[in-house]
N, C-alpha and C. Protein backbone atom coordinates (compact mmCIF):
# COMPACT_ATOMS: atom_id res chain seq x y z
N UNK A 1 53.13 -24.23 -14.26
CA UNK A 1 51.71 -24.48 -14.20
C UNK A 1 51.08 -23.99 -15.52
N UNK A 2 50.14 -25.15 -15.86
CA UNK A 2 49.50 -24.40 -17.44
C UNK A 2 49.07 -22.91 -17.42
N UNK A 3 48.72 -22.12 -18.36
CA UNK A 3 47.61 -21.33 -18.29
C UNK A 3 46.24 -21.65 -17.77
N UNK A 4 45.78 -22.86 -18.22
CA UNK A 4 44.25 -23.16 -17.73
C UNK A 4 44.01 -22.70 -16.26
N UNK A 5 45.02 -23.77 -15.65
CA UNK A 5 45.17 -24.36 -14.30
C UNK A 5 44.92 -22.84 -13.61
N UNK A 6 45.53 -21.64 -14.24
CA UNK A 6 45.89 -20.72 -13.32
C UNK A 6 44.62 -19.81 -13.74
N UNK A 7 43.91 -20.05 -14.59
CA UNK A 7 42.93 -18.99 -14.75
C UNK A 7 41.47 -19.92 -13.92
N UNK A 8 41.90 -21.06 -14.05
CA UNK A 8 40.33 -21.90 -13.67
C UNK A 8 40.33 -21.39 -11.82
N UNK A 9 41.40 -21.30 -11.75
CA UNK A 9 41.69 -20.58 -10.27
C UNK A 9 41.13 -19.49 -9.62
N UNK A 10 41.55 -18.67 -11.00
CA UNK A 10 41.16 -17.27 -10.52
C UNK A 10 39.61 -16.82 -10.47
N UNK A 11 38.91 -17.79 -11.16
CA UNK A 11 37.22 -17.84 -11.75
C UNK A 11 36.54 -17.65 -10.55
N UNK A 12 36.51 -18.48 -9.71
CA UNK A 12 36.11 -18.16 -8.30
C UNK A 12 36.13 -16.67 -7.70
N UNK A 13 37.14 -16.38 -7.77
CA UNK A 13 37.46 -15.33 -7.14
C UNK A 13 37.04 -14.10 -7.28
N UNK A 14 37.08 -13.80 -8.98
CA UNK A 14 36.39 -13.00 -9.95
C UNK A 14 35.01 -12.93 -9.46
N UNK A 15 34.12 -14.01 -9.57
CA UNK A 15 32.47 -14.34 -9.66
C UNK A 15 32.49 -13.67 -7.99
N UNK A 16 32.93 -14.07 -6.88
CA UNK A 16 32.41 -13.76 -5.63
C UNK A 16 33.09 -11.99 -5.51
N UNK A 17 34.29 -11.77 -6.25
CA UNK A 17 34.34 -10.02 -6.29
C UNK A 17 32.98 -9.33 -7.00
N UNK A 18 32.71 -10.10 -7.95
CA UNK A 18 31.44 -9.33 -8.84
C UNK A 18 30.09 -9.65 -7.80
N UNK A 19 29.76 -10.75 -7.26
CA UNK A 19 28.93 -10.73 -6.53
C UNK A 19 29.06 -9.55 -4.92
N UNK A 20 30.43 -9.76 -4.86
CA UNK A 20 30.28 -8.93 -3.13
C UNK A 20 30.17 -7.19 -4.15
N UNK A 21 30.51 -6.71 -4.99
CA UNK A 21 30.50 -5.45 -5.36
C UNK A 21 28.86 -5.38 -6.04
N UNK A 22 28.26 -6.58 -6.33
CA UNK A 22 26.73 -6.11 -6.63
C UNK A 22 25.74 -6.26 -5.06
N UNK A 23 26.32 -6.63 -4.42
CA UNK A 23 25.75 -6.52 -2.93
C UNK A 23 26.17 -5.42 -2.35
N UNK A 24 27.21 -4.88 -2.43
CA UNK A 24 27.87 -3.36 -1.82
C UNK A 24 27.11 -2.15 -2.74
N UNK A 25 26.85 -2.41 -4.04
CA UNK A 25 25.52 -1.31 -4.88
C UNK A 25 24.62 -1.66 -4.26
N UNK A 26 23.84 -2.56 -4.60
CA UNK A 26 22.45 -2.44 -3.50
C UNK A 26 22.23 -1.76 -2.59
N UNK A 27 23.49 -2.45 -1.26
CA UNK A 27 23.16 -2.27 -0.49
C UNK A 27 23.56 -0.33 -0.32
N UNK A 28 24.62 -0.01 -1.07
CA UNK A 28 24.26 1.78 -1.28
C UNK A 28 22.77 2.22 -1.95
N UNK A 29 22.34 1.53 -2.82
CA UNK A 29 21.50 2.03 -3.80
C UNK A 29 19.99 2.63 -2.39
N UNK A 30 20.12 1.62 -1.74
CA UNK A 30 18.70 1.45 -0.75
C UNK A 30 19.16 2.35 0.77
N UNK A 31 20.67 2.62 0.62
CA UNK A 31 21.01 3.66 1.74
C UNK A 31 20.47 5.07 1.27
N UNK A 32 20.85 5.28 -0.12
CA UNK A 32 20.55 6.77 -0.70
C UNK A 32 18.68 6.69 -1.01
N UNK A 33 17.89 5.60 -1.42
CA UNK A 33 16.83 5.54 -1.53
C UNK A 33 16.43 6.12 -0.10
N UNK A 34 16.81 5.68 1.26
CA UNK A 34 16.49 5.58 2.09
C UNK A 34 16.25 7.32 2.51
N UNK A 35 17.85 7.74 2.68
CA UNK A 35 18.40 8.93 2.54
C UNK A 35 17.03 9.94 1.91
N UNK A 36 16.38 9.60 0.43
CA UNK A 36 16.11 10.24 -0.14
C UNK A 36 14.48 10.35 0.23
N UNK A 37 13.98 9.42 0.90
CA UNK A 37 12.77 9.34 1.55
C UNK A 37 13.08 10.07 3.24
N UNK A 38 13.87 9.77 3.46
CA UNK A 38 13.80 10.95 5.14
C UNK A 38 14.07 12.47 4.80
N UNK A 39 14.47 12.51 3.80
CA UNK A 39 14.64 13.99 3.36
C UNK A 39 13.23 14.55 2.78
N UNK A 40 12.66 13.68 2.25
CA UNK A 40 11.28 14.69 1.60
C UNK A 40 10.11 14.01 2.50
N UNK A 41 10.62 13.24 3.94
CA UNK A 41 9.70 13.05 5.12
C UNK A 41 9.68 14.33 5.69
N UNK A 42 10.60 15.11 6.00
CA UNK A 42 10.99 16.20 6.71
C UNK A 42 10.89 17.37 6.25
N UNK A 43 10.76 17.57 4.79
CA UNK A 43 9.86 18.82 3.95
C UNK A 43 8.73 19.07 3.87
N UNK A 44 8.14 20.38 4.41
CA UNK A 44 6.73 20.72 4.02
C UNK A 44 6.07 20.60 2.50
N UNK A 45 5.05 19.97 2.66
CA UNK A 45 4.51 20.24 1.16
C UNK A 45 3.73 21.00 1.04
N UNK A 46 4.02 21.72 0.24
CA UNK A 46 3.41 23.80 -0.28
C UNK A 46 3.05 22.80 -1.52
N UNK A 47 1.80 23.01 -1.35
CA UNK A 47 0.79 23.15 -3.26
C UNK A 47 0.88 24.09 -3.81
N UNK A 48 0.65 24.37 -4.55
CA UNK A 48 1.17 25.50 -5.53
C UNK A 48 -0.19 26.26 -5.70
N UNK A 49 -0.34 27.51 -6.00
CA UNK A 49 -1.43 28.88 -6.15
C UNK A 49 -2.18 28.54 -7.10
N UNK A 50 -3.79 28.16 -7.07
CA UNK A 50 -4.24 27.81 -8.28
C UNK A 50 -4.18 29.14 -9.60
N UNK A 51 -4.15 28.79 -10.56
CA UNK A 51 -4.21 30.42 -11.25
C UNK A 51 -5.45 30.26 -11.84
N UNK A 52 -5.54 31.34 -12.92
CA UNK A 52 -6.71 31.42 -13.73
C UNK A 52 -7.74 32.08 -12.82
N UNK A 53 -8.71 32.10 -13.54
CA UNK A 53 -10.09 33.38 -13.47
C UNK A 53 -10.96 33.00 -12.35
N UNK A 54 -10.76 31.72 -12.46
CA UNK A 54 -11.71 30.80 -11.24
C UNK A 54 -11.35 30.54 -10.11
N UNK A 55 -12.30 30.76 -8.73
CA UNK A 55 -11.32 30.27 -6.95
C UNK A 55 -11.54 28.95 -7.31
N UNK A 56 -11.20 28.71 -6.40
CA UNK A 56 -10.81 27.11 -6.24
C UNK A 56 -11.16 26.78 -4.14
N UNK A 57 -11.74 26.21 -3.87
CA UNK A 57 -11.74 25.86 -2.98
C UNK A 57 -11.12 24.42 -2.28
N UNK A 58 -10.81 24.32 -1.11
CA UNK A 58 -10.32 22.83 -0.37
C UNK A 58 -10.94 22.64 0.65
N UNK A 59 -11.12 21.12 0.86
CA UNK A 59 -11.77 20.93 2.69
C UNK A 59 -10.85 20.07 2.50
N UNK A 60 -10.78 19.40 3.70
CA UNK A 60 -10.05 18.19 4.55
C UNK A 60 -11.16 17.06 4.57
N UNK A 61 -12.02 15.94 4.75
CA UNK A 61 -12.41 15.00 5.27
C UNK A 61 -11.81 13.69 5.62
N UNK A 62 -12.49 13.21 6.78
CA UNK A 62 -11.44 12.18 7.44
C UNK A 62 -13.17 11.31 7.45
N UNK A 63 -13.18 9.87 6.65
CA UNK A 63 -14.01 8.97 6.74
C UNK A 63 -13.72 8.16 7.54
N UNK A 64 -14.18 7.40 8.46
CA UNK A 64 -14.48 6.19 9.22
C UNK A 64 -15.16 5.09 9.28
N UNK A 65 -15.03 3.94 8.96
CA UNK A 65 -16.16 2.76 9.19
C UNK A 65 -15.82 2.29 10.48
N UNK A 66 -16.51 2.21 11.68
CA UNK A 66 -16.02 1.99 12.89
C UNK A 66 -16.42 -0.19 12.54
N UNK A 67 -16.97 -0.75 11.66
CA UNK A 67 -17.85 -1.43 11.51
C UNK A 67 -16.19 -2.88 10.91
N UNK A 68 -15.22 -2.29 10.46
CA UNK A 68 -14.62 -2.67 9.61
C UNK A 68 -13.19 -2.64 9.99
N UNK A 69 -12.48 -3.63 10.09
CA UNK A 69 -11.26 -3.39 10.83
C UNK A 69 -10.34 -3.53 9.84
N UNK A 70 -8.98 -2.38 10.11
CA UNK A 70 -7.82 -2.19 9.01
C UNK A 70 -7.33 -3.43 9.09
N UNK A 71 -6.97 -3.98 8.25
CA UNK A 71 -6.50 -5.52 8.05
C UNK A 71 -4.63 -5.14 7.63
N UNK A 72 -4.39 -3.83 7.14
CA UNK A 72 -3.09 -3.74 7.00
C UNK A 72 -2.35 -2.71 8.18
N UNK A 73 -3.25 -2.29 8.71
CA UNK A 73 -2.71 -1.48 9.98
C UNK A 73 -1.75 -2.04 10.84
N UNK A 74 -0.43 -1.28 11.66
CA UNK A 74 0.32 -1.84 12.15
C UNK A 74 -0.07 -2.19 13.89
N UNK A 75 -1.36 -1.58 13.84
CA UNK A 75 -1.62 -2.23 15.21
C UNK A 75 -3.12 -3.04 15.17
N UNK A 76 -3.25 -4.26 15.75
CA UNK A 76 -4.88 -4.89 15.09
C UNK A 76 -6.11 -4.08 16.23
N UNK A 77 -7.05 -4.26 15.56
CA UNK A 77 -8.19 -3.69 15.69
C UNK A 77 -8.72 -2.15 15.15
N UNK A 78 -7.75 -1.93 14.50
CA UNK A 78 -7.64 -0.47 14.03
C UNK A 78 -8.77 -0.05 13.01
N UNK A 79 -9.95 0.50 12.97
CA UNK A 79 -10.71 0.73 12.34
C UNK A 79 -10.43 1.49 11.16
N UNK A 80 -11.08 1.11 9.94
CA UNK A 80 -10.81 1.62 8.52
C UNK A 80 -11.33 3.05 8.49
N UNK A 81 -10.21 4.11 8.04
CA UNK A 81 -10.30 5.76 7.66
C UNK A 81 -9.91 5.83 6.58
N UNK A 82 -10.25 6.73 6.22
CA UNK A 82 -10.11 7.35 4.61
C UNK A 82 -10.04 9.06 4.99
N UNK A 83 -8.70 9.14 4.66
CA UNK A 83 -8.29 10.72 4.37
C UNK A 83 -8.98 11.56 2.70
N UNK A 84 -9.33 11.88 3.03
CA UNK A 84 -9.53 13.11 1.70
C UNK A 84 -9.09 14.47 1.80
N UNK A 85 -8.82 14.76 0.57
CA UNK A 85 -8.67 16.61 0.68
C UNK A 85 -9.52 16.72 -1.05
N UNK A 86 -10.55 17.81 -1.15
CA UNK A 86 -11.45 17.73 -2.23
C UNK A 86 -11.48 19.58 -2.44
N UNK A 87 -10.62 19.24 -3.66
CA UNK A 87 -11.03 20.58 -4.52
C UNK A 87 -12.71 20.58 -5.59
N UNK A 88 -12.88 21.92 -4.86
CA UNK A 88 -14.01 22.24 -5.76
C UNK A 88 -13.96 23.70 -6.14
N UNK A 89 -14.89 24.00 -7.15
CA UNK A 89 -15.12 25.32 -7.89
C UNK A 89 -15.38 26.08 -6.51
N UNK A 90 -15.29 27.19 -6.28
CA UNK A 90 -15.50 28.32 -4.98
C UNK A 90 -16.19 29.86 -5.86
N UNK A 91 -16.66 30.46 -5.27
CA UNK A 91 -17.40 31.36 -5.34
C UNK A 91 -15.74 32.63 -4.82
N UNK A 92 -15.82 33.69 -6.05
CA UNK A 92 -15.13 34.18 -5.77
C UNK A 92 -15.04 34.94 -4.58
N UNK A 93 -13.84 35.57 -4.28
CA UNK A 93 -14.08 36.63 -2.96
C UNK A 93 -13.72 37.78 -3.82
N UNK A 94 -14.54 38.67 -2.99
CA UNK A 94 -14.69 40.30 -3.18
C UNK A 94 -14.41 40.62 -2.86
């Protein structure tokens, strides 16, 4: 059998190994992505100590338009909120 004959053969075979081994990365790449998002789901997040001369204060606010419905929410009718957390200058403590 020529050379050609036997390599035009093997071409196939090659292309769908390189394709099934770039589908077997992916499909690891998005296991460890995955991996790497349930792991820092499950960690507390500690902010760090403001420093310097000045307090620093935080609140929480939670906004609502009861008027306005979440259009990307996973359940419908879900009214539009807005989380905040708002640093401001604070009055020292004594």
């Amino acid at each position: 059998m020529p050379t050609s004959q036997v390599s035009s053969r093997r071409l196939p075979r090659r292309i769908f190994k390189g394709c099934a081994a770039v589908v077997a990365l992916g499909f690891a790449g998005v296991l460890f992505l995955f991996g790497l998002l349930w792991w820092d789901h499950t960690r507390e997040t500690v902010l760090p100590t403001p420093t310097g001369p000045f307090a620093v204060g935080r609140t929480t606010y939670v906004w609502s338009d009861p008027t306005q419905a979440e259009l990307m929410a996973p359940q419908p009718g879900t009214k539009r909120e807005l989380f905040a957390w708002i640093w401001y200058p604070a009055a020292p403590q004594q």
